[in-house]
C-alpha atoms as a PDB file:
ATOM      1  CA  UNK A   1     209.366-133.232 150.328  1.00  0.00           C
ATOM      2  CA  UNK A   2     206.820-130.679 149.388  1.00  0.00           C
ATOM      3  CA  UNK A   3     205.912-127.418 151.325  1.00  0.00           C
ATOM      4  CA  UNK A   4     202.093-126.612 151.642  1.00  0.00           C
ATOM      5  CA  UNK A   5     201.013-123.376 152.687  1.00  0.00           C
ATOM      6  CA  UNK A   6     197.753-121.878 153.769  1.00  0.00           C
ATOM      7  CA  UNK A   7     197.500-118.302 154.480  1.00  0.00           C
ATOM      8  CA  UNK A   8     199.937-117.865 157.634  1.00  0.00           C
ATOM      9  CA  UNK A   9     200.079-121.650 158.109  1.00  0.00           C
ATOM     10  CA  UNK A  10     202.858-123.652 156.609  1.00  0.00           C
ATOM     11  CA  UNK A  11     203.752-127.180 156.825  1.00  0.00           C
ATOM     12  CA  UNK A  12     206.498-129.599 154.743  1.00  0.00           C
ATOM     13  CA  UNK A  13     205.191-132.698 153.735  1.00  0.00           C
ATOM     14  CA  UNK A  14     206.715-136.297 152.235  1.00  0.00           C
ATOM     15  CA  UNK A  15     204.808-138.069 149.484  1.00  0.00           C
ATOM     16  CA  UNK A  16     204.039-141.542 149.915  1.00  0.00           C
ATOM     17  CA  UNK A  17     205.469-142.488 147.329  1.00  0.00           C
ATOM     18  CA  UNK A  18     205.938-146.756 147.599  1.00  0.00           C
ATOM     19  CA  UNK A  19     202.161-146.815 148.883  1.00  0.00           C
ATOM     20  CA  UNK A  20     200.502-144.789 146.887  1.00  0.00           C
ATOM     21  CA  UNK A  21     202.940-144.424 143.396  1.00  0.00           C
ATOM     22  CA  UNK A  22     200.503-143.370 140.675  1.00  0.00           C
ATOM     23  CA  UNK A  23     198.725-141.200 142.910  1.00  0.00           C
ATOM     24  CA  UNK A  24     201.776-138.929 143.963  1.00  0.00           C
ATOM     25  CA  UNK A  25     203.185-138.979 140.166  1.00  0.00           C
ATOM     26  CA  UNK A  26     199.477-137.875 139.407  1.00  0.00           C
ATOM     27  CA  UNK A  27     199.689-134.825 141.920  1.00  0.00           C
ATOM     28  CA  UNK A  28     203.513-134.024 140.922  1.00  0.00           C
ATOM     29  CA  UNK A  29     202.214-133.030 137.102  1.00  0.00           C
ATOM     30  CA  UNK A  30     200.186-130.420 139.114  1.00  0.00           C
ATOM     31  CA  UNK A  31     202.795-128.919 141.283  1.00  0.00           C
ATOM     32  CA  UNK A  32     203.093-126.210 141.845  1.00  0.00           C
ATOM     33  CA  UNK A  33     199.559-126.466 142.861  1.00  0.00           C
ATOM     34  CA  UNK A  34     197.234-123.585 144.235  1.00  0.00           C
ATOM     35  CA  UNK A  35     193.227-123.423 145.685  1.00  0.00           C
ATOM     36  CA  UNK A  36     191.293-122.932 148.209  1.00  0.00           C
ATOM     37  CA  UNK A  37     190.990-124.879 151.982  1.00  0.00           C
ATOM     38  CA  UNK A  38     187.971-124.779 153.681  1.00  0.00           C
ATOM     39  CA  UNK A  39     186.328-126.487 156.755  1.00  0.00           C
ATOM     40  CA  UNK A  40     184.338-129.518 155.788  1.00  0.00           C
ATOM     41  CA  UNK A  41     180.738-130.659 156.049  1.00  0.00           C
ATOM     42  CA  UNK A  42     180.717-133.847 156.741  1.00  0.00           C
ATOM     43  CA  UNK A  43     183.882-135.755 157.834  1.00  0.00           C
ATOM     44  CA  UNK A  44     185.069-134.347 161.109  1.00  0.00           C
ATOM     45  CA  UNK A  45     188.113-132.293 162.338  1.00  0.00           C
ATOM     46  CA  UNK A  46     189.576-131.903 158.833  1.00  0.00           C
ATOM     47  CA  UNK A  47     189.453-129.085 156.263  1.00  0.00           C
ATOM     48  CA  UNK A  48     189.346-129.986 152.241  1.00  0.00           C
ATOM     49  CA  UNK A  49     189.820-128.533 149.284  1.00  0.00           C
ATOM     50  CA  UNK A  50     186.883-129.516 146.638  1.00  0.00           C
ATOM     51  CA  UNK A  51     187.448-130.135 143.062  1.00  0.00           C
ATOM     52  CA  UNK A  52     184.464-130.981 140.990  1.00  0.00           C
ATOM     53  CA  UNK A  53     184.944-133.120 138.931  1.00  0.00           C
ATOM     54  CA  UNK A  54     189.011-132.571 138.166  1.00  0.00           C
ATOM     55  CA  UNK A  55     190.158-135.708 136.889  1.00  0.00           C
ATOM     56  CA  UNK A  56     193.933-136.560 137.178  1.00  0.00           C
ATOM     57  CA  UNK A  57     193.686-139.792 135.582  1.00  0.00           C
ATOM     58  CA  UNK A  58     193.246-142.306 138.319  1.00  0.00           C
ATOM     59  CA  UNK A  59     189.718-143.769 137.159  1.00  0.00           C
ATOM     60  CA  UNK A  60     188.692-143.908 140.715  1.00  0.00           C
ATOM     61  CA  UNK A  61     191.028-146.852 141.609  1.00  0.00           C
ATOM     62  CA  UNK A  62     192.066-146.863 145.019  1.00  0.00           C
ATOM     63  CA  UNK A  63     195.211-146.714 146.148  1.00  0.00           C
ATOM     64  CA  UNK A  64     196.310-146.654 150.137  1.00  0.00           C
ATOM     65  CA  UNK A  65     192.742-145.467 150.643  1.00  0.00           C
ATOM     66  CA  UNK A  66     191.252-145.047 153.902  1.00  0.00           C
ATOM     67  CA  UNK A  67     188.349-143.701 155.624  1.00  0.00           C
ATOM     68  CA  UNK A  68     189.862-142.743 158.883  1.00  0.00           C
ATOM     69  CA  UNK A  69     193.306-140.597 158.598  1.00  0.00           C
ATOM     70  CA  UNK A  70     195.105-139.400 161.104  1.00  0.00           C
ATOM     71  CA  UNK A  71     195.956-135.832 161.422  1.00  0.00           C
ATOM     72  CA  UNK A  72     198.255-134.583 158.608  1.00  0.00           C
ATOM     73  CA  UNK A  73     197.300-137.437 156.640  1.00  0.00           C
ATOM     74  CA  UNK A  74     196.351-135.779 153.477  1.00  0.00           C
ATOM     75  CA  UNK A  75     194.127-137.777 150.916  1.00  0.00           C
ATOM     76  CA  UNK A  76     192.914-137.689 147.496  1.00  0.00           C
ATOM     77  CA  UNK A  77     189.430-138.569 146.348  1.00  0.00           C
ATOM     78  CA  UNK A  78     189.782-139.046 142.766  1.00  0.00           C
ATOM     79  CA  UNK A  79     185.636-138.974 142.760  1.00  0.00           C
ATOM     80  CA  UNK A  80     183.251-141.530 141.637  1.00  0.00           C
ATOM     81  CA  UNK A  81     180.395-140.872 144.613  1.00  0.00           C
ATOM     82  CA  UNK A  82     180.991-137.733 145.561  1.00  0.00           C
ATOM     83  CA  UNK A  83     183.625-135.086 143.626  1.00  0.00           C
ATOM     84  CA  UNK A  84     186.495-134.692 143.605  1.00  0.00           C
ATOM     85  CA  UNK A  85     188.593-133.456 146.334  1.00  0.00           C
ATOM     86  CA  UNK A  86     191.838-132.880 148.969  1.00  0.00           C
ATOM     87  CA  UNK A  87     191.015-134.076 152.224  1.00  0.00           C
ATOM     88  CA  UNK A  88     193.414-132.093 155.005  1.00  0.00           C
ATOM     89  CA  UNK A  89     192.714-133.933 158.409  1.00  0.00           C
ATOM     90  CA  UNK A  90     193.270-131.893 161.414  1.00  0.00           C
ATOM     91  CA  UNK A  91     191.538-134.244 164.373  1.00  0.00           C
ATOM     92  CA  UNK A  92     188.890-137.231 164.647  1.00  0.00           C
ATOM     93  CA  UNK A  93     188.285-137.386 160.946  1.00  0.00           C
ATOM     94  CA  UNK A  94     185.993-140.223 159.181  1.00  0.00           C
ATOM     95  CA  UNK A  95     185.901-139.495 155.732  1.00  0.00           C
ATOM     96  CA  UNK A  96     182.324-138.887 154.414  1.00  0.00           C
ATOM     97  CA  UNK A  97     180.043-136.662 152.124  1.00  0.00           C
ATOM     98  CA  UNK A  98     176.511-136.767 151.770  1.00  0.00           C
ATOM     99  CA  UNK A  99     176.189-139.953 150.032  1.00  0.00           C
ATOM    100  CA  UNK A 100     178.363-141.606 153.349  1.00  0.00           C
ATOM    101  CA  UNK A 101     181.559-143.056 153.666  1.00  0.00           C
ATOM    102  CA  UNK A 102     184.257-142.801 151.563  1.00  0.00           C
ATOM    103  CA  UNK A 103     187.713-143.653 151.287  1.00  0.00           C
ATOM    104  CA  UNK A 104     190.418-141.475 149.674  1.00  0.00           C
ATOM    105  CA  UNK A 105     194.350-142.218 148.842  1.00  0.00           C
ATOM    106  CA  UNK A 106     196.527-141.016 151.705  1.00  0.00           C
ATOM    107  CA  UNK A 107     199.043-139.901 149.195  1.00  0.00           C
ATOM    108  CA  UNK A 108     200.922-137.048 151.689  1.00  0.00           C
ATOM    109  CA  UNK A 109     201.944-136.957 154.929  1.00  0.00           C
ATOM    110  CA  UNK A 110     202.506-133.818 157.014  1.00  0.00           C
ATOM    111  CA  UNK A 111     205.653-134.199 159.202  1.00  0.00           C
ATOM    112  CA  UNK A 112     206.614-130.583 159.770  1.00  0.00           C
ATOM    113  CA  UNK A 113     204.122-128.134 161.588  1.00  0.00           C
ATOM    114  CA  UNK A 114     201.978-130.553 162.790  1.00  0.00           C
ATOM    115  CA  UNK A 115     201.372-128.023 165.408  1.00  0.00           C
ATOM    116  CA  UNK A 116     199.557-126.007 162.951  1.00  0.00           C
ATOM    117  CA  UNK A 117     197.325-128.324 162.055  1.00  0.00           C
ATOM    118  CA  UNK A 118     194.329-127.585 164.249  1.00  0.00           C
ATOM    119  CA  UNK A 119     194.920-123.837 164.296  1.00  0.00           C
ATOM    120  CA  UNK A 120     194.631-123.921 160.381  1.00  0.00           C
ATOM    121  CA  UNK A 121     191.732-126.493 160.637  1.00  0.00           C
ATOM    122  CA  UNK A 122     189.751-123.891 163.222  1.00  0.00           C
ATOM    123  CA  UNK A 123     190.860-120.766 160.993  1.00  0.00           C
ATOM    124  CA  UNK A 124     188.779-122.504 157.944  1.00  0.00           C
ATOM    125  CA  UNK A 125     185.937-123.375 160.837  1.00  0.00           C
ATOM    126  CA  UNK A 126     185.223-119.733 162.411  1.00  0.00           C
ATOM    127  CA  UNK A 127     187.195-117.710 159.786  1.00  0.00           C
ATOM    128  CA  UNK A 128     187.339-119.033 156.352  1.00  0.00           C
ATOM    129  CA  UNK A 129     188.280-120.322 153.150  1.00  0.00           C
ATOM    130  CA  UNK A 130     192.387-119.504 152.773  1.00  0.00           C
ATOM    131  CA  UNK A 131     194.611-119.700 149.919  1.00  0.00           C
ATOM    132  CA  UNK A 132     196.796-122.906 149.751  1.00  0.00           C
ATOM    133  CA  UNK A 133     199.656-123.475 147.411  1.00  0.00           C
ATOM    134  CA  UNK A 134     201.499-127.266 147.030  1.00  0.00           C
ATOM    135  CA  UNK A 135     205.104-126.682 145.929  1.00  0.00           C
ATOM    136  CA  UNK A 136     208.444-128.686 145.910  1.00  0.00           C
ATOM    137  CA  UNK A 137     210.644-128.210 148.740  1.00  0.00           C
ATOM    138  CA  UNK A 138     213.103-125.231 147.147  1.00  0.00           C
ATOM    139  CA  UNK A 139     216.487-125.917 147.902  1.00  0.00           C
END
């Protein structure tokens, strides 16, 4: 379990961990992990958090990729077409950047303060960029 927050937003998370194994292990090295959400340009109702080009190892090898996640379904674009990035779905989401489609690794899924989702993802729309930390769940 993992706890993400985002400026007054907070949410608790599971990994997937059987679907998308190297993936999760990749983002675990990082933890805890902090940036920057803001509203995307091109995919929909979701915020993201771009990367550059941050490599965690994953040679752009998908892994439970998808183009259309439901809210809370958090991916990971390891880059390759467009940069790197953490895609944070909110709504209608079809993953995209200016080169088109894309498909990232749904490697987290929100299951606590799924509420929150929208009024985080129209806080990064009309407000701003916020501060988000990924940590373990403390105990």
């Amino acid at each position: 379990m993992l706890t993400v927050t985002a400026g007054p937003f907070s949410f608790k998370g599971v990994l997937e961990t059987e679907k998308a194994p190297k993936t999760v292990a990749a983002f675990e090295r990082l933890l805890p992990f902090h940036s920057k959400i803001i509203h995307v340009r091109w995919s929909g109702e979701s915020a993201w958090i771009p990367l550059g080009d941050f490599d965690i190892g994953l040679d752009g090898k998908p892994e439970n990729a998808t183009s259309h996640p439901a809210p809370g379904q958090v991916l990971w674009y390891p880059g390759g077409l467009s940069e790197t990035e953490i895609l944070f779905p909110y709504g209608g989401t079809l993953f995209a950047s200016i080169v088109g489609q894309l498909a990232g690794n749904h490697f987290l899924t929100i299951v606590e303060g799924v509420d929150q989702l929208r009024p985080l993802g129209e806080h990064v729309l009309w407000k701003g960029a916020l501060d988000i930390v990924f940590d373990r769940e403390s105990t």
